[in-house]
N, C-alpha and C. Protein backbone atom coordinates (compact mmCIF):
# COMPACT_ATOMS: atom_id res chain seq x y z
N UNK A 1 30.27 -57.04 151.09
CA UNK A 1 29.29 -56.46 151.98
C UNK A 1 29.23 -54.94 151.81
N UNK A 2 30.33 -54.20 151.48
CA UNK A 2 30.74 -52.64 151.48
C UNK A 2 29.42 -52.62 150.02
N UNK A 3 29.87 -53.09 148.95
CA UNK A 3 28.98 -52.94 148.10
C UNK A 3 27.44 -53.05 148.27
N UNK A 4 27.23 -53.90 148.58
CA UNK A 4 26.04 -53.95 149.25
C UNK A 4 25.23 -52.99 150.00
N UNK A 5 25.90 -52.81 151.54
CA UNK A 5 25.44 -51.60 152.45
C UNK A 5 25.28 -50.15 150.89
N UNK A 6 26.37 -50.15 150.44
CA UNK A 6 26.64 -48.37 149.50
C UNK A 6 25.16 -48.66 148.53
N UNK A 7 24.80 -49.76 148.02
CA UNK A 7 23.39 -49.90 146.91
C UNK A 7 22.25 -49.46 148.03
N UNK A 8 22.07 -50.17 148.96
CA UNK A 8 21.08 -49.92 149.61
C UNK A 8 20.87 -48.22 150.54
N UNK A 9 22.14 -47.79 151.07
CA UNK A 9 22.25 -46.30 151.13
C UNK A 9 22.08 -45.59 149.67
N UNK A 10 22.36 -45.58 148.57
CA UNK A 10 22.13 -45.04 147.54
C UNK A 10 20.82 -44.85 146.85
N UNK A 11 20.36 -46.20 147.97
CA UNK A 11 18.47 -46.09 147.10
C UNK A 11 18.01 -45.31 148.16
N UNK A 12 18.36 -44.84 149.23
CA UNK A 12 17.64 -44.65 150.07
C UNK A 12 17.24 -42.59 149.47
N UNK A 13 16.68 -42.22 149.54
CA UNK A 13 16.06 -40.66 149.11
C UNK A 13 15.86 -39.96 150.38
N UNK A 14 16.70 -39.30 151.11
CA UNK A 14 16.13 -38.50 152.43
C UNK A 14 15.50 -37.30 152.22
N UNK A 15 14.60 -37.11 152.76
CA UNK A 15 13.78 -35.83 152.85
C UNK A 15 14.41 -34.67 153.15
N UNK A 16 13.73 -33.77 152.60
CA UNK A 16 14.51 -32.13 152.11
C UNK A 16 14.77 -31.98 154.17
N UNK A 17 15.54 -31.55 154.11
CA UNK A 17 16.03 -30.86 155.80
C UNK A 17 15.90 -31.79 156.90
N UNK A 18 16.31 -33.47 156.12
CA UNK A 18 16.59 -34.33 157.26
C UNK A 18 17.59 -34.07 158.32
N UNK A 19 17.32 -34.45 159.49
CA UNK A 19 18.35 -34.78 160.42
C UNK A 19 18.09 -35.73 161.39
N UNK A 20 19.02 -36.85 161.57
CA UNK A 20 19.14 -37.99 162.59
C UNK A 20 18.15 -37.15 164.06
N UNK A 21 17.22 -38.05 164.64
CA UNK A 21 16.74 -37.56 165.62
C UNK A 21 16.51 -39.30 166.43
N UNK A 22 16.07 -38.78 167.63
CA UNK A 22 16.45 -39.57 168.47
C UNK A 22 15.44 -40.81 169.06
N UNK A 23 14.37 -39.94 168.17
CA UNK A 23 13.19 -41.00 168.28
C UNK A 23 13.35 -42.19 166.98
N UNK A 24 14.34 -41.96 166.46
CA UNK A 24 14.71 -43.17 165.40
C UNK A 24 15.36 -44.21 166.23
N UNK A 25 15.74 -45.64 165.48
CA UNK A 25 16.27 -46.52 165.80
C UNK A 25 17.59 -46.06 165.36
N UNK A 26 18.73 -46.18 166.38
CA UNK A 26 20.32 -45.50 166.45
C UNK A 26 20.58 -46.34 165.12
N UNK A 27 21.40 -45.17 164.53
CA UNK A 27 22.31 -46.18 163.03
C UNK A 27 21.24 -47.05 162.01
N UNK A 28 19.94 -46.61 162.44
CA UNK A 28 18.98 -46.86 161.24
C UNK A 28 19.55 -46.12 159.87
N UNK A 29 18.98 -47.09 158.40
CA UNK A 29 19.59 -46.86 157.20
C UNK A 29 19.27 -45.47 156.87
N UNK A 30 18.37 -44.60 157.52
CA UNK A 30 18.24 -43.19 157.00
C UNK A 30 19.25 -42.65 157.67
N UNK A 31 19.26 -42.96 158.70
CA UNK A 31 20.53 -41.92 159.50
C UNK A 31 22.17 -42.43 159.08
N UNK A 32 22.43 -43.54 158.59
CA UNK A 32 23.86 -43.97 157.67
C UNK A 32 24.05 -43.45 156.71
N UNK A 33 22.52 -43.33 155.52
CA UNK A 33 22.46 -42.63 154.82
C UNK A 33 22.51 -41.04 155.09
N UNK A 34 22.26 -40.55 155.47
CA UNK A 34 22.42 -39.29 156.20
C UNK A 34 24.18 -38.99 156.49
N UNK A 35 24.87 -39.90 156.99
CA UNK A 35 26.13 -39.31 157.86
C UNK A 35 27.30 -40.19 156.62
N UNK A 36 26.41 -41.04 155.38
CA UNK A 36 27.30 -41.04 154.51
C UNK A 36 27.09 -39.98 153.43
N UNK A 37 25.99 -39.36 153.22
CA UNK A 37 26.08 -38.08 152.40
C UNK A 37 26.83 -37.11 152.80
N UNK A 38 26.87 -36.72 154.32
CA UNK A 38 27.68 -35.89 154.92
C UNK A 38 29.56 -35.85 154.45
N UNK A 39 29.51 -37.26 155.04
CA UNK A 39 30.68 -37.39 154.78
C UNK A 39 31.00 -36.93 153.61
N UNK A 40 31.12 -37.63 152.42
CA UNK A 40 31.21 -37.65 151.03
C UNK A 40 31.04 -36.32 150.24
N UNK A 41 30.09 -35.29 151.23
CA UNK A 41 29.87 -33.93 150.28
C UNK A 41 31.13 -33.56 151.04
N UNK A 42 31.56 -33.44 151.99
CA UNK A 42 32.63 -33.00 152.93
C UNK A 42 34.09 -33.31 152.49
N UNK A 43 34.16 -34.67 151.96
CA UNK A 43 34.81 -34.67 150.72
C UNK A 43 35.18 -34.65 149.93
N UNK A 44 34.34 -34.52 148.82
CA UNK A 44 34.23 -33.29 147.64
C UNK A 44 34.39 -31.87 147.82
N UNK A 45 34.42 -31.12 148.99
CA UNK A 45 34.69 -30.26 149.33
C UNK A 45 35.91 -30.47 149.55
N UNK A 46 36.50 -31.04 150.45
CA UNK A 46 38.22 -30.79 150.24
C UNK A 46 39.05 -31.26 148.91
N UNK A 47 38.49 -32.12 147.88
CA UNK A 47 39.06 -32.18 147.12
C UNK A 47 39.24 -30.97 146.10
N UNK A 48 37.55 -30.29 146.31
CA UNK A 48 37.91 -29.16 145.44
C UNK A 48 39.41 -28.15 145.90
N UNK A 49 39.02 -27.71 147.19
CA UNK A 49 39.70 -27.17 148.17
C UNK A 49 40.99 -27.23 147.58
N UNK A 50 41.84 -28.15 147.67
CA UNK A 50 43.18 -29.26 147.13
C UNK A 50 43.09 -28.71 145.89
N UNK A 51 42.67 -28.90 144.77
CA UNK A 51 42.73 -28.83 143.73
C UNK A 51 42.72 -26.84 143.03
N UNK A 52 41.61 -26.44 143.78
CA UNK A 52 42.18 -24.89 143.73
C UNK A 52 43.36 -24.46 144.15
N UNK A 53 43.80 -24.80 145.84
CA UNK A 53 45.06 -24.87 146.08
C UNK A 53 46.26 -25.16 144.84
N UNK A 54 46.48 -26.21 144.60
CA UNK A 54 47.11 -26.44 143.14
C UNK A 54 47.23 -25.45 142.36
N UNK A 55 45.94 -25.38 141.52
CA UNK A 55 45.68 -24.28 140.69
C UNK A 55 46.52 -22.96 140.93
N UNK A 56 46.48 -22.79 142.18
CA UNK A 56 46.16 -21.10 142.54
C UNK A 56 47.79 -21.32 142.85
N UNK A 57 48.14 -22.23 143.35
CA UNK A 57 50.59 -22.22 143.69
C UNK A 57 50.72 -22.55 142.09
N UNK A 58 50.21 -23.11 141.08
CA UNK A 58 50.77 -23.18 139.53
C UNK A 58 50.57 -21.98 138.95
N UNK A 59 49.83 -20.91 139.19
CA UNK A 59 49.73 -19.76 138.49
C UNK A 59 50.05 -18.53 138.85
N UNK A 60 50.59 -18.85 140.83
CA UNK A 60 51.12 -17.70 141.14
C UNK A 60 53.00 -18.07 140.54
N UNK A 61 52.74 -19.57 140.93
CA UNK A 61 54.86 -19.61 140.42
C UNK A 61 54.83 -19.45 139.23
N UNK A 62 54.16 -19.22 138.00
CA UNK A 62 54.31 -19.20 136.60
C UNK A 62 54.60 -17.55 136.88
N UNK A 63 53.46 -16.72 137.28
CA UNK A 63 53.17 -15.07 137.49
C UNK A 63 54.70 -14.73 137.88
N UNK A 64 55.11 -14.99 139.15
CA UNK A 64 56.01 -14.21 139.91
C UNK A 64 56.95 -14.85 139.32
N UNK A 65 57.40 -16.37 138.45
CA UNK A 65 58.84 -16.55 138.35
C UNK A 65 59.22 -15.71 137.41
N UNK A 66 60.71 -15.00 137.62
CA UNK A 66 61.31 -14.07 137.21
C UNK A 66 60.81 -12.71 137.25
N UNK A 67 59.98 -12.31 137.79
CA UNK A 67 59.96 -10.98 138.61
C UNK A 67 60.65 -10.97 139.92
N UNK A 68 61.02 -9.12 139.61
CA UNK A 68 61.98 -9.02 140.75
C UNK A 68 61.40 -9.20 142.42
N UNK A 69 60.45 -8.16 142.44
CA UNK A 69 59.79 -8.04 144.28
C UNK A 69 60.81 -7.90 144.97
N UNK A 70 60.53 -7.49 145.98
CA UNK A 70 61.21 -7.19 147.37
C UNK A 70 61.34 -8.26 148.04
N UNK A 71 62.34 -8.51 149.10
CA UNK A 71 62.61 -9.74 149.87
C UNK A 71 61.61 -9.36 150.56
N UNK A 72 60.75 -8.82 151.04
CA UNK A 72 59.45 -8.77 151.84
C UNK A 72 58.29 -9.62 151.21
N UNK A 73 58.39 -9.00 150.00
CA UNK A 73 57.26 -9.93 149.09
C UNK A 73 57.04 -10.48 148.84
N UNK A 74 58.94 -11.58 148.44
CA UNK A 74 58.96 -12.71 148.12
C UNK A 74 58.59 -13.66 149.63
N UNK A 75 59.10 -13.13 150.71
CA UNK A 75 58.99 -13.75 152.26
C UNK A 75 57.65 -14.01 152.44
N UNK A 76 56.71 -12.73 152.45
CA UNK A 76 55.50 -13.15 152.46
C UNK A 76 54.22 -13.78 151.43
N UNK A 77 55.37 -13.92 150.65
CA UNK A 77 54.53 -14.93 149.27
C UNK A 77 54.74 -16.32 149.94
N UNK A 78 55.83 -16.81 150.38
CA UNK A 78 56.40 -17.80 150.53
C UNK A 78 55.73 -18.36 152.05
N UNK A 79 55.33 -17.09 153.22
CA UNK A 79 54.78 -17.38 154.49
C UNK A 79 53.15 -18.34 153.31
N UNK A 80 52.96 -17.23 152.97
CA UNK A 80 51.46 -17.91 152.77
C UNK A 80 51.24 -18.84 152.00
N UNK A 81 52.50 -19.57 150.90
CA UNK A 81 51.98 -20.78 150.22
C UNK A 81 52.26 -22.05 151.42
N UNK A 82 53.23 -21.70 152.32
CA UNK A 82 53.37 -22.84 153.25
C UNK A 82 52.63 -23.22 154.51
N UNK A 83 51.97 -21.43 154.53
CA UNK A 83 50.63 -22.08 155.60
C UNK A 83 49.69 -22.96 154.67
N UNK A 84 49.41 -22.36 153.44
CA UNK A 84 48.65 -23.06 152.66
C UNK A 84 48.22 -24.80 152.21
N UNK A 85 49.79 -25.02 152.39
CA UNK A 85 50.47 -26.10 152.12
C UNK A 85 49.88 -26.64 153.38
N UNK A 86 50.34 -26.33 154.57
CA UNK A 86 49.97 -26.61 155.74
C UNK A 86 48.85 -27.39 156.16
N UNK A 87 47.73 -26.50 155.57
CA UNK A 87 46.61 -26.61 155.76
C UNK A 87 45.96 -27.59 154.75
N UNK A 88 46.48 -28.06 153.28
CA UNK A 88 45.71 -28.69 152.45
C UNK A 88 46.72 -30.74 153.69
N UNK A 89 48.10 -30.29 153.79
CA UNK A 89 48.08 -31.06 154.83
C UNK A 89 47.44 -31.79 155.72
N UNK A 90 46.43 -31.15 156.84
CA UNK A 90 45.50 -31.26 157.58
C UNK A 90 44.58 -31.45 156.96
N UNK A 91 44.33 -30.86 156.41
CA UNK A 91 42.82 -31.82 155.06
C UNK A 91 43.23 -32.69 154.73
N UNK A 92 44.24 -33.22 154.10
CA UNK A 92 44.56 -34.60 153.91
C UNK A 92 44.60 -36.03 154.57
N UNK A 93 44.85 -35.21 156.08
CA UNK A 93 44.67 -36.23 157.16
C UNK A 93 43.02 -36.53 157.31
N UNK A 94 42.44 -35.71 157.40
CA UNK A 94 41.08 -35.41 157.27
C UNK A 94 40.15 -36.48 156.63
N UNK A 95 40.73 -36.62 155.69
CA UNK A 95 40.44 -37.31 154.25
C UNK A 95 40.09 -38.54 154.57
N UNK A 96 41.44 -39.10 155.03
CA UNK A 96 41.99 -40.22 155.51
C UNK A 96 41.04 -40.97 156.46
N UNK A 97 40.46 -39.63 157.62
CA UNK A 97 39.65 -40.05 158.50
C UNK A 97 38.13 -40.19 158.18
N UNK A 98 38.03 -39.48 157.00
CA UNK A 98 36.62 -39.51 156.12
C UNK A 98 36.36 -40.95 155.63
N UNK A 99 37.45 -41.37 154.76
CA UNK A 99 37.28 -42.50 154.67
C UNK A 99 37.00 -43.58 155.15
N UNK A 100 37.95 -43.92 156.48
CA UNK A 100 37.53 -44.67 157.60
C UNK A 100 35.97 -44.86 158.12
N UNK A 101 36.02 -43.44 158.10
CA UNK A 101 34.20 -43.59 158.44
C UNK A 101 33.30 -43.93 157.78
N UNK A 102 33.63 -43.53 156.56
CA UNK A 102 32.96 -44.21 155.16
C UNK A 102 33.05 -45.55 155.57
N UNK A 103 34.16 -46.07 155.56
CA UNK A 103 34.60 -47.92 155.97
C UNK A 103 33.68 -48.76 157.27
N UNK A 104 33.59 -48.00 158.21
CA UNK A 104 33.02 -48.01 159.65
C UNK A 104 31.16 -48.32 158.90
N UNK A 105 30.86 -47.54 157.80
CA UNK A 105 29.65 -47.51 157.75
C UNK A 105 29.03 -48.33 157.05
N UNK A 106 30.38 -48.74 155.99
CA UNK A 106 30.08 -50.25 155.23
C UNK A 106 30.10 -51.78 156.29
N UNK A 107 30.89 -51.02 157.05
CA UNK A 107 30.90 -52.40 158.10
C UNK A 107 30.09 -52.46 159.03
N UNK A 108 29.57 -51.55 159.55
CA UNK A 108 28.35 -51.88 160.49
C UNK A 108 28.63 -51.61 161.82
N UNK A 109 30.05 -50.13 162.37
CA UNK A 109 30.76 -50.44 163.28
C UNK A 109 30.41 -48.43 163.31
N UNK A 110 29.78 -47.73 161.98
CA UNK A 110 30.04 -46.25 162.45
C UNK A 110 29.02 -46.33 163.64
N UNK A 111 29.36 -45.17 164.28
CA UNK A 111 28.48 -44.68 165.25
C UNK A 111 28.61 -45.32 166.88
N UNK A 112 29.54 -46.01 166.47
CA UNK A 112 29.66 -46.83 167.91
C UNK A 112 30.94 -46.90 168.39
N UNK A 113 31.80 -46.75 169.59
CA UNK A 113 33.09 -46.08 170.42
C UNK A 113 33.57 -47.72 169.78
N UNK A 114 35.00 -46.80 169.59
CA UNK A 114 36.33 -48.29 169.52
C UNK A 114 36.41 -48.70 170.60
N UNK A 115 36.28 -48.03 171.43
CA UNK A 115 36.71 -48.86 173.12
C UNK A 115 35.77 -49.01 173.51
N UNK A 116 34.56 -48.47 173.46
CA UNK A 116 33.77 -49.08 174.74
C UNK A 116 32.03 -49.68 174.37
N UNK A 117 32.30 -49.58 172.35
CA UNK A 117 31.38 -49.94 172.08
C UNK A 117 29.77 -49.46 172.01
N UNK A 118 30.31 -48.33 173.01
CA UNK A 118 28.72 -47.59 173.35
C UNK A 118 28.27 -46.56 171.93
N UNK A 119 27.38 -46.38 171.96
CA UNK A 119 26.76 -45.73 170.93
C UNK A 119 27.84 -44.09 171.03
N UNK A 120 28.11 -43.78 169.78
CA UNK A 120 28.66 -42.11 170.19
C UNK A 120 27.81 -41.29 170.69
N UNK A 121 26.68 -41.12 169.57
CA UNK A 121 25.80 -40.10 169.86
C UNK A 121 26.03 -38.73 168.97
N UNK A 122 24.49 -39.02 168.54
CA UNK A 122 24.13 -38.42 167.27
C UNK A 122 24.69 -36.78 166.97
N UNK A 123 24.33 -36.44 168.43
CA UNK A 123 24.60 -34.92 168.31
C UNK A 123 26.41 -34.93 168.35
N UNK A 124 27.11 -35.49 169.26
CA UNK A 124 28.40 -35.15 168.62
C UNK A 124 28.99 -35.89 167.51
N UNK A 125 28.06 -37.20 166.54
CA UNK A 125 28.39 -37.34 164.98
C UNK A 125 28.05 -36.35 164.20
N UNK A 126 26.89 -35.72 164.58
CA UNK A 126 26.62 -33.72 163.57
C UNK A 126 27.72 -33.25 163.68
N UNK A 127 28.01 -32.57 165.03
CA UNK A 127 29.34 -32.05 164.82
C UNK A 127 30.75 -32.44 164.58
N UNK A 128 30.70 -33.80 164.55
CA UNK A 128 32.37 -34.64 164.34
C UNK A 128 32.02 -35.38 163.63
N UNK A 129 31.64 -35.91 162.65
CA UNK A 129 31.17 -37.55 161.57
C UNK A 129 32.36 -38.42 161.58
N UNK A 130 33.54 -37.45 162.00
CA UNK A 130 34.54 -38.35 161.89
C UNK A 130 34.97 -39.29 163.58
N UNK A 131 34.00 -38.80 164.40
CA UNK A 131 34.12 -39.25 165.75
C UNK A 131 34.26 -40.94 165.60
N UNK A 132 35.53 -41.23 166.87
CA UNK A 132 35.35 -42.58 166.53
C UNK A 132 35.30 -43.04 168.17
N UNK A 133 34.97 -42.07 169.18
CA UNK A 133 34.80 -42.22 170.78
C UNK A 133 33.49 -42.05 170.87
N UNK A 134 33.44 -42.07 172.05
CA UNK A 134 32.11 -41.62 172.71
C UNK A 134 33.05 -39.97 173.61
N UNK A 135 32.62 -39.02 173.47
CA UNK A 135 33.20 -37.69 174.32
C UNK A 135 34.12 -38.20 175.65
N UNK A 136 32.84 -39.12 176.66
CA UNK A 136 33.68 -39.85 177.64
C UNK A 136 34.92 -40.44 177.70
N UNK A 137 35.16 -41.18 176.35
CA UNK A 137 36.25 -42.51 175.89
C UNK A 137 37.50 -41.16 175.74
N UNK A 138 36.72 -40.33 174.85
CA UNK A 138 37.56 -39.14 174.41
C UNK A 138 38.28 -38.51 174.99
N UNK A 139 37.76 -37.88 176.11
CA UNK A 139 38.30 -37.26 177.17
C UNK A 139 39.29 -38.29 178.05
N UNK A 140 38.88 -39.59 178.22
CA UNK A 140 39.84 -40.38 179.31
C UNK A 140 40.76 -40.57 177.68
N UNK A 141 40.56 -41.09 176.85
CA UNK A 141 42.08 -41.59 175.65
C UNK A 141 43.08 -40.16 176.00
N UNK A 142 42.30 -38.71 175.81
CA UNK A 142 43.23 -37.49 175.90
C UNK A 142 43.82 -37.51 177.17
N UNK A 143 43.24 -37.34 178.71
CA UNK A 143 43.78 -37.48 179.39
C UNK A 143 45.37 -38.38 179.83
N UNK A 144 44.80 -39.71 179.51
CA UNK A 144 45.80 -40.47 179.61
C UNK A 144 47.20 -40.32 178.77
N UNK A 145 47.08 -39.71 177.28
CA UNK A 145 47.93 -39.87 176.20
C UNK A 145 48.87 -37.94 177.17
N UNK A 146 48.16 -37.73 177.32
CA UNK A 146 48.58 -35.92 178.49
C UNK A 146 49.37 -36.72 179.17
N UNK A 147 48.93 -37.70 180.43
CA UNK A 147 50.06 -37.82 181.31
C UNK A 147 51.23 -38.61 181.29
N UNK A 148 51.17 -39.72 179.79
CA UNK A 148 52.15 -39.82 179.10
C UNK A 148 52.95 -38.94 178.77
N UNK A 149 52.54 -38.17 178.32
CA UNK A 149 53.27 -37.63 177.49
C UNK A 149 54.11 -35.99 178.37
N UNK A 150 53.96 -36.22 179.19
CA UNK A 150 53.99 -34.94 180.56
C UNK A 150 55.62 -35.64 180.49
């Protein structure tokens, strides 16, 4: 079925400066198509991301190994490959959640809350694609996981 849904999003051609609007039918194939291009450029973007990362820690440890520097220099060489690190981290999780949604869209399940089934809603899939609540669901899952965790 995944194959399937991805041929028929792939034929689909959206118009120059589309965006999901509300007078469409919710999770119509232009707007899947739409929030699977999103996705997917969004991930090509972190892969580049990742991959410069790489690049850029293989050619500074080739550069600096065996130069002297200052323990300052070396400290703050070392602060910034591990925020770095950090951060291709969090993209990775990212990734993870990209995919899912990718998955969600082959199955026929993006755009709609794990718990409560209700539509998310378009304007916070623009800003989150990776949303898998409705804001409402969102706010009560956070709340609750808070007073656990208190």
């Amino acid at each position: 079925m995944a194959n399937e849904m991805n041929k028929i999003l792939d034929s689909i051609v959206l118009p120059e400066g589309y965006k999901p609007s509300e007078s469409e039918e919710y999770m119509c194939p232009m707007q899947l198509a739409y929030f699977r291009k999103k996705l997917l450029d969004w991930k090509s973007e972190l892969i580049a991301g990742s991959q410069n990362t790489m690049k850029t820690l293989v050619e500074e440890t080739s550069d600096t190994y065996g130069t002297a520097g200052d323990d300052i220099d070396r400290a703050n060489d070392e602060a910034l490959k591990q925020l770095e690190l950090r951060t291709r981290d969090r993209e990775r999780k990212v990734m993870a959640k990209i995919d899912a949604a990718l998955k969600r869209i082959d199955d026929g399940t993006f755009g709609y809350c794990e718990i409560t089934d209700e539509p998310i809603g378009l304007k916070r899939l623009e800003a989150r694609p990776i949303a898998t609540m409705t804001l409402e669901a969102q706010e009560e899952y956070e709340a609750k996981e808070k007073m656990y965790n208190s």
